[in-house]
C-alpha atoms as a PDB file:
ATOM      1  CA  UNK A   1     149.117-222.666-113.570  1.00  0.00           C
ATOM      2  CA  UNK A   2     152.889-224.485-113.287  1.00  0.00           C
ATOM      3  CA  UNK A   3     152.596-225.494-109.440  1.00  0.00           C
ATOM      4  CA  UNK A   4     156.303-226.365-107.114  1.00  0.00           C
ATOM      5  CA  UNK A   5     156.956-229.223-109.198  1.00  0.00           C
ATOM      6  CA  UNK A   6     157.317-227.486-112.279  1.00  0.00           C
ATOM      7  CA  UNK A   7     154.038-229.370-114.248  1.00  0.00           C
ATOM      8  CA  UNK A   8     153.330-228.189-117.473  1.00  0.00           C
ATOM      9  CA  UNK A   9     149.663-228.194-118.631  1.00  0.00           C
ATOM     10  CA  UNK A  10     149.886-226.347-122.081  1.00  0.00           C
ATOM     11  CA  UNK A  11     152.637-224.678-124.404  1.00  0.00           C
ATOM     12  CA  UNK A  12     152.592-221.489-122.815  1.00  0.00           C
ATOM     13  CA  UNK A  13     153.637-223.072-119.477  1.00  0.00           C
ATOM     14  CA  UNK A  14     156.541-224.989-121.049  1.00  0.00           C
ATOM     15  CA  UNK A  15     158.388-221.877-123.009  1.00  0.00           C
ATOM     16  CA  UNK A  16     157.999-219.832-119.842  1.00  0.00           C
ATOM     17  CA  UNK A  17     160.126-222.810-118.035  1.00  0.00           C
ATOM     18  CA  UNK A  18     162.504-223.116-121.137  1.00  0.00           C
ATOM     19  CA  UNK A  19     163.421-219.459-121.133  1.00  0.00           C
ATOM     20  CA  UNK A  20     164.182-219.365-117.250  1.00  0.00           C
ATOM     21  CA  UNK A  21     161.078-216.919-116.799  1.00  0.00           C
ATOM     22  CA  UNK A  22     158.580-217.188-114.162  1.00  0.00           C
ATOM     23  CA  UNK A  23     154.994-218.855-115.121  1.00  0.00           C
ATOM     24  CA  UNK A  24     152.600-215.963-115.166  1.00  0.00           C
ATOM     25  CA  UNK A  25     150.095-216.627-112.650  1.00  0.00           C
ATOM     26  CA  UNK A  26     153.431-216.758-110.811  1.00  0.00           C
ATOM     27  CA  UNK A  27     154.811-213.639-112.019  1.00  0.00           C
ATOM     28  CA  UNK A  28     151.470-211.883-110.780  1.00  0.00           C
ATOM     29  CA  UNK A  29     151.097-212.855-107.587  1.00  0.00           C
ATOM     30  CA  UNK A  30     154.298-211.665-106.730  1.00  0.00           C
ATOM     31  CA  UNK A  31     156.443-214.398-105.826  1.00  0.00           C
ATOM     32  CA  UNK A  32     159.927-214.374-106.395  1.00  0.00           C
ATOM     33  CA  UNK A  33     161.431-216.723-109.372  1.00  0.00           C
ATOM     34  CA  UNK A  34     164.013-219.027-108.656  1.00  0.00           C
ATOM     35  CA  UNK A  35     166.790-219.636-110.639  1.00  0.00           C
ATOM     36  CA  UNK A  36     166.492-222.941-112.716  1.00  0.00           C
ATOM     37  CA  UNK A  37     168.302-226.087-111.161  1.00  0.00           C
ATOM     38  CA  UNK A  38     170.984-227.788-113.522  1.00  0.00           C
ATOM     39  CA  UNK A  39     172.036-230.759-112.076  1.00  0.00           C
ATOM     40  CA  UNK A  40     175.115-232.553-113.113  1.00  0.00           C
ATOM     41  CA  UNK A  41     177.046-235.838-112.552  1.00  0.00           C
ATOM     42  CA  UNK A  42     174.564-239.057-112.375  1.00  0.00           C
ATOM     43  CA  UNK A  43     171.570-237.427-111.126  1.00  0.00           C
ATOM     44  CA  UNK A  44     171.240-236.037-114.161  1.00  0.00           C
ATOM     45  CA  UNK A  45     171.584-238.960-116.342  1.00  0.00           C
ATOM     46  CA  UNK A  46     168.399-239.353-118.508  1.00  0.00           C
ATOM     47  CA  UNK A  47     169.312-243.136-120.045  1.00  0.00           C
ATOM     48  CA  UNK A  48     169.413-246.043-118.329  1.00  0.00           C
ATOM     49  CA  UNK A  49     171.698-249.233-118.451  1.00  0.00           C
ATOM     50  CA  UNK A  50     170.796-251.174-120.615  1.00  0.00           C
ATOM     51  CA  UNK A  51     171.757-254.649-120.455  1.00  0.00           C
ATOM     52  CA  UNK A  52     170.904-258.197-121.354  1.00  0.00           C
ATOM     53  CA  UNK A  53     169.935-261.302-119.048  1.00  0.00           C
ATOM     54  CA  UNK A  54     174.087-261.806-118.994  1.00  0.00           C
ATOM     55  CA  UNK A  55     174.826-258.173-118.231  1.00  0.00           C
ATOM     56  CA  UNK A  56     175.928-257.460-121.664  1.00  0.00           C
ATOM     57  CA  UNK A  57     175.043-254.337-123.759  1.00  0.00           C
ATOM     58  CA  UNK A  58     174.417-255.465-127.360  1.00  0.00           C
ATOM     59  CA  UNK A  59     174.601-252.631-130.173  1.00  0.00           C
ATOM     60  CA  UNK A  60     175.215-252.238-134.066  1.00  0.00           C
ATOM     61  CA  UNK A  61     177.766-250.649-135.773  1.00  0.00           C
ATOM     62  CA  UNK A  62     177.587-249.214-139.101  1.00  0.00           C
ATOM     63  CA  UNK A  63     180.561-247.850-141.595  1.00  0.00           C
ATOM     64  CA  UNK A  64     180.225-248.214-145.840  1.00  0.00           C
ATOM     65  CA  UNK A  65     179.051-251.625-146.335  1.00  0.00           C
ATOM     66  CA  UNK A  66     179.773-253.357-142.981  1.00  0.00           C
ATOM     67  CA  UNK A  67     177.920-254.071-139.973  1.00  0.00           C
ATOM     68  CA  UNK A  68     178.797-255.262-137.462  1.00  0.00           C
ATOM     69  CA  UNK A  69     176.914-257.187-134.182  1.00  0.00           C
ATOM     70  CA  UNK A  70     178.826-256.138-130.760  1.00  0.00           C
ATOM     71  CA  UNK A  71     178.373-257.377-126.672  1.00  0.00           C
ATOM     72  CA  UNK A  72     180.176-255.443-124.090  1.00  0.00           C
ATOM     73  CA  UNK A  73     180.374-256.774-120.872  1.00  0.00           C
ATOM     74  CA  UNK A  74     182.944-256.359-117.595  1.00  0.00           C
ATOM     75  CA  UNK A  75     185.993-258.338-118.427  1.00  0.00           C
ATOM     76  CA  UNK A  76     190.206-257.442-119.420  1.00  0.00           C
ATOM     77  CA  UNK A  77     190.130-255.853-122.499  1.00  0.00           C
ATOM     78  CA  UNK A  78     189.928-258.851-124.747  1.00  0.00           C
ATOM     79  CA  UNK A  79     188.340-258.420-128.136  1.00  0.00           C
ATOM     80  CA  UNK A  80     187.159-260.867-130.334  1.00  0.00           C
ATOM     81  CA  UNK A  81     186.212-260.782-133.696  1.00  0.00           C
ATOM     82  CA  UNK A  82     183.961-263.067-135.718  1.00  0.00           C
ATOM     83  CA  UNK A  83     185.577-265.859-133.161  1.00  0.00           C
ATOM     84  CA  UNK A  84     189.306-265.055-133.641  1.00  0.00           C
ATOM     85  CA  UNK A  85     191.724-262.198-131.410  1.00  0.00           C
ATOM     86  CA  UNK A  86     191.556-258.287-132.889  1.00  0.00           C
ATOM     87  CA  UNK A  87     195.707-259.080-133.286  1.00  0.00           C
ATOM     88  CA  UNK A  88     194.908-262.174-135.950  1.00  0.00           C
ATOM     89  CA  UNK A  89     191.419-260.496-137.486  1.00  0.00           C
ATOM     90  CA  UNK A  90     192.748-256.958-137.750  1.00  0.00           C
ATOM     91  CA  UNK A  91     196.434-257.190-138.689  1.00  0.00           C
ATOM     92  CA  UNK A  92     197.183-253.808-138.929  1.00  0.00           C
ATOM     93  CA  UNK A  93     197.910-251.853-135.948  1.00  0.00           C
ATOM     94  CA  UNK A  94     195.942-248.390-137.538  1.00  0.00           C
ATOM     95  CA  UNK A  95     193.035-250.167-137.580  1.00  0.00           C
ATOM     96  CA  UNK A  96     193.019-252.027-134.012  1.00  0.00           C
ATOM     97  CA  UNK A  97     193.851-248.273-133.211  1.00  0.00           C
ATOM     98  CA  UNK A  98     190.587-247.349-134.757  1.00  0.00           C
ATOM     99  CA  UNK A  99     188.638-250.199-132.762  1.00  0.00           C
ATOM    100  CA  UNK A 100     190.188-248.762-129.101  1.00  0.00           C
ATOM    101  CA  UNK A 101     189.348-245.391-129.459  1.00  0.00           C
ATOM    102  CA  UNK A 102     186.351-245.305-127.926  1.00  0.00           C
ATOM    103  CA  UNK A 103     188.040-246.855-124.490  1.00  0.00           C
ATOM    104  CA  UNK A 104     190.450-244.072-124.904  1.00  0.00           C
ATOM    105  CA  UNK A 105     188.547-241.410-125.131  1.00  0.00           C
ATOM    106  CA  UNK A 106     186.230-242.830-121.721  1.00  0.00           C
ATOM    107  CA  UNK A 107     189.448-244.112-119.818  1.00  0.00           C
ATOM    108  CA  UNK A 108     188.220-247.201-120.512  1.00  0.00           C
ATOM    109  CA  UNK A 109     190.536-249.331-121.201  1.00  0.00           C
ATOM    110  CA  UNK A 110     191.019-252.688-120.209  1.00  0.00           C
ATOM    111  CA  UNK A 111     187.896-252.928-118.230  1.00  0.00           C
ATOM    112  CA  UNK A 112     185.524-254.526-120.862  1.00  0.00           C
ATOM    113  CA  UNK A 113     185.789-257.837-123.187  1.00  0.00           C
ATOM    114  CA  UNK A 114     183.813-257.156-126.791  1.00  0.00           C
ATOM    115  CA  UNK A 115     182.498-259.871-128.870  1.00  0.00           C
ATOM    116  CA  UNK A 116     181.551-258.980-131.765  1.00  0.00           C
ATOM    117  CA  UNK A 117     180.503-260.683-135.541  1.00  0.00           C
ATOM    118  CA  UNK A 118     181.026-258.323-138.713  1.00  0.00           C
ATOM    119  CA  UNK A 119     179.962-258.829-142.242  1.00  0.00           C
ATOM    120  CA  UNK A 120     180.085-256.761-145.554  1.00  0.00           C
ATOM    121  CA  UNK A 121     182.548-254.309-146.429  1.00  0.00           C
ATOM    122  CA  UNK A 122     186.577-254.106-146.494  1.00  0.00           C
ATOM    123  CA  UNK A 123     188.703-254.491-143.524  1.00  0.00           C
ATOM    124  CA  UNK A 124     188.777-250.565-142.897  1.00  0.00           C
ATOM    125  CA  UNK A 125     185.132-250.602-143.105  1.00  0.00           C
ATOM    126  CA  UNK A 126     184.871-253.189-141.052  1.00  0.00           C
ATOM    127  CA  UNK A 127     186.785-251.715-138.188  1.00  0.00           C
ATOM    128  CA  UNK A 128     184.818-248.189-138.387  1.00  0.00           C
ATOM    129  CA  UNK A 129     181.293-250.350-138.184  1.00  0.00           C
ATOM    130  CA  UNK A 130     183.150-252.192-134.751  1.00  0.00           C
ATOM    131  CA  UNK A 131     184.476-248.907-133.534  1.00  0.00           C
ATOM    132  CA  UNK A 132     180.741-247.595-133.971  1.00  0.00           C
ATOM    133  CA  UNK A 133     179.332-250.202-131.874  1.00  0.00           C
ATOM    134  CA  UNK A 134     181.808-250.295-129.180  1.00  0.00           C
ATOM    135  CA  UNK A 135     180.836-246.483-128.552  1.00  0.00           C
ATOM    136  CA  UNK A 136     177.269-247.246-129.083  1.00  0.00           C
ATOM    137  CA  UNK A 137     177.585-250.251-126.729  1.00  0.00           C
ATOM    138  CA  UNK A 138     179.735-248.380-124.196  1.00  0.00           C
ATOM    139  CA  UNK A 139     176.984-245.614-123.968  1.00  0.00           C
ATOM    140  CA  UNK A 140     174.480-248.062-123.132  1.00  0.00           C
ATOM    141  CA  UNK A 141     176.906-249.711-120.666  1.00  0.00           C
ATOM    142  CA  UNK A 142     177.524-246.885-118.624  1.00  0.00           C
ATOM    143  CA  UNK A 143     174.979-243.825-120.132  1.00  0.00           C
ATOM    144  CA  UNK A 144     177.463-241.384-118.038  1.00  0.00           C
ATOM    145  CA  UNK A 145     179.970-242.105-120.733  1.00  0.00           C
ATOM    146  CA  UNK A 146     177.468-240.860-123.659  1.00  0.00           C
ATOM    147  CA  UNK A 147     178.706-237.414-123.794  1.00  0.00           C
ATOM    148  CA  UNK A 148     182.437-237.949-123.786  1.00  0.00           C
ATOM    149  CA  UNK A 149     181.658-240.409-126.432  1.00  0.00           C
ATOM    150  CA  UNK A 150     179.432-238.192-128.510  1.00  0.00           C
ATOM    151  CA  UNK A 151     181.275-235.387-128.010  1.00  0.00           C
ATOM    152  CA  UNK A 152     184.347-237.737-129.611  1.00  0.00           C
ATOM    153  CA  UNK A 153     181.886-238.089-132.576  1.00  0.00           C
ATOM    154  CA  UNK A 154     181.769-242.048-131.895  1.00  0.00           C
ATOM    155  CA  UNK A 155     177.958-242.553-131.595  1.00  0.00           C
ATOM    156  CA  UNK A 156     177.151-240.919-135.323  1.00  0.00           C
ATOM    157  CA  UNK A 157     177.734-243.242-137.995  1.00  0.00           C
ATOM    158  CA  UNK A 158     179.875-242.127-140.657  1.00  0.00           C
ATOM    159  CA  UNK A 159     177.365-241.403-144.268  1.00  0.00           C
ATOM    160  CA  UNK A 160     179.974-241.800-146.804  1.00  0.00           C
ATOM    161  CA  UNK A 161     179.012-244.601-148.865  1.00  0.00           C
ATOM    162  CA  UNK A 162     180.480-245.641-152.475  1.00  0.00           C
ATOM    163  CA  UNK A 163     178.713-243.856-155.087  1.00  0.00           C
ATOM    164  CA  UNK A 164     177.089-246.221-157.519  1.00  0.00           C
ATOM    165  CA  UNK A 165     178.330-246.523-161.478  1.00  0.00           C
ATOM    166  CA  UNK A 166     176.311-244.880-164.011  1.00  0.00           C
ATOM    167  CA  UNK A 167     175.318-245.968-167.543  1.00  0.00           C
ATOM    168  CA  UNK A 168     177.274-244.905-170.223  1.00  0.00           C
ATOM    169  CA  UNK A 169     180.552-244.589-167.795  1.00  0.00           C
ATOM    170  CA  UNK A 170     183.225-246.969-167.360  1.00  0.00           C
ATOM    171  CA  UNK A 171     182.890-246.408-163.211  1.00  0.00           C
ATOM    172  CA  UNK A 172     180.993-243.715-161.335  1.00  0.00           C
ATOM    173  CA  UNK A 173     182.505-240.934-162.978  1.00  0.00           C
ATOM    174  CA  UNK A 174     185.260-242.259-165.050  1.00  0.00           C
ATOM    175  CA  UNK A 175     184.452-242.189-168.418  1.00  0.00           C
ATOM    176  CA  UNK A 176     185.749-244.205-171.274  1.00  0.00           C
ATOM    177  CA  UNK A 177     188.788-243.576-173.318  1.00  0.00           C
ATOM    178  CA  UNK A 178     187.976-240.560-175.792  1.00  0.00           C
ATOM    179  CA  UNK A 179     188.598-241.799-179.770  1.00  0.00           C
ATOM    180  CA  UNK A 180     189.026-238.799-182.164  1.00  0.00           C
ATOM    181  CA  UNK A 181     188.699-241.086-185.126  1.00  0.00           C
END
């Protein structure tokens, strides 16, 4: 039988919770059901902070070939890429863009200094693998954020990788130039 606290002790118990329903035994006695409590704002946060010995959150980012290493802790706003400012790594604005979104999206921004080391990959790449651990980071940071985040699509890492070349082509699917005679 589910007592007050809600325990489950088999599979019956638990889909009779899921679907809002009254346990059984409950259901016979007589007593009234009541209505399933949702609980929302930080009590019903199911992650915890997770930070280092410094109070940084570390994560990875991941986008083609690039990963990159990222620590978020309290700070300005200052990001810093394999030792040198975003403005001087990342020269183009559309993809320093792509590296503050996820502050945007959690009004955010300002409030945390990222370090960060990247390797592999293009500069685009590059920026999409930062931009993936920044959210990741940010979620374990403050685990409130996590929905806005994943609702932003932020915390999924982007598949799309570059198809390999195949035998007998000139690239993956390009083939070579077609001689009549």
């Amino acid at each position: 039988m589910a007592d007050e606290n809600n325990t489950v002790s088999d599979l019956a118990d638990l889909k009779n919770l899921g679907a809002g329903a009254p346990a059984p035994e409950a259901a016979a006695e007589g007593e009234a059901s009541a209505a399933p409590v949702v609980r929302t704002g930080p009590a019903a946060v199911l992650r915890e902070k997770e930070v280092d010995s410094l109070g940084r959150a570390y994560a990875t980012g991941r986008r083609k070939d690039a990963v990159a290493r990222v620590w978020l802790k309290p700070g300005t706003g200052k990001i810093v890429v394999n030792g040198r400012e975003q403005e001087v790594y990342f020269a183009r604005p559309t993809l320093r863009l792509v590296i503050n979104q996820p502050f945007q999206i959690a009004d955010r921004e300002g409030q945390y200094d990222v370090v960060c080391t990247v390797k592999g990959g293009g500069l685009s790449g590059q920026a999409g693998a930062v931009k993936h651990g920044i959210s990741q980071a940010l979620s374990k940071f403050e685990p409130e954020l996590r929905t806005t985040v994943k609702a932003a699509g932020f915390l999924t890492r982007d598949p799309r990788v570059v198809e390999r070349k195949k035998y007998g082509r000139a690239k993956a699917r390009k083939s070579f130039q077609f001689s009549k005679r």
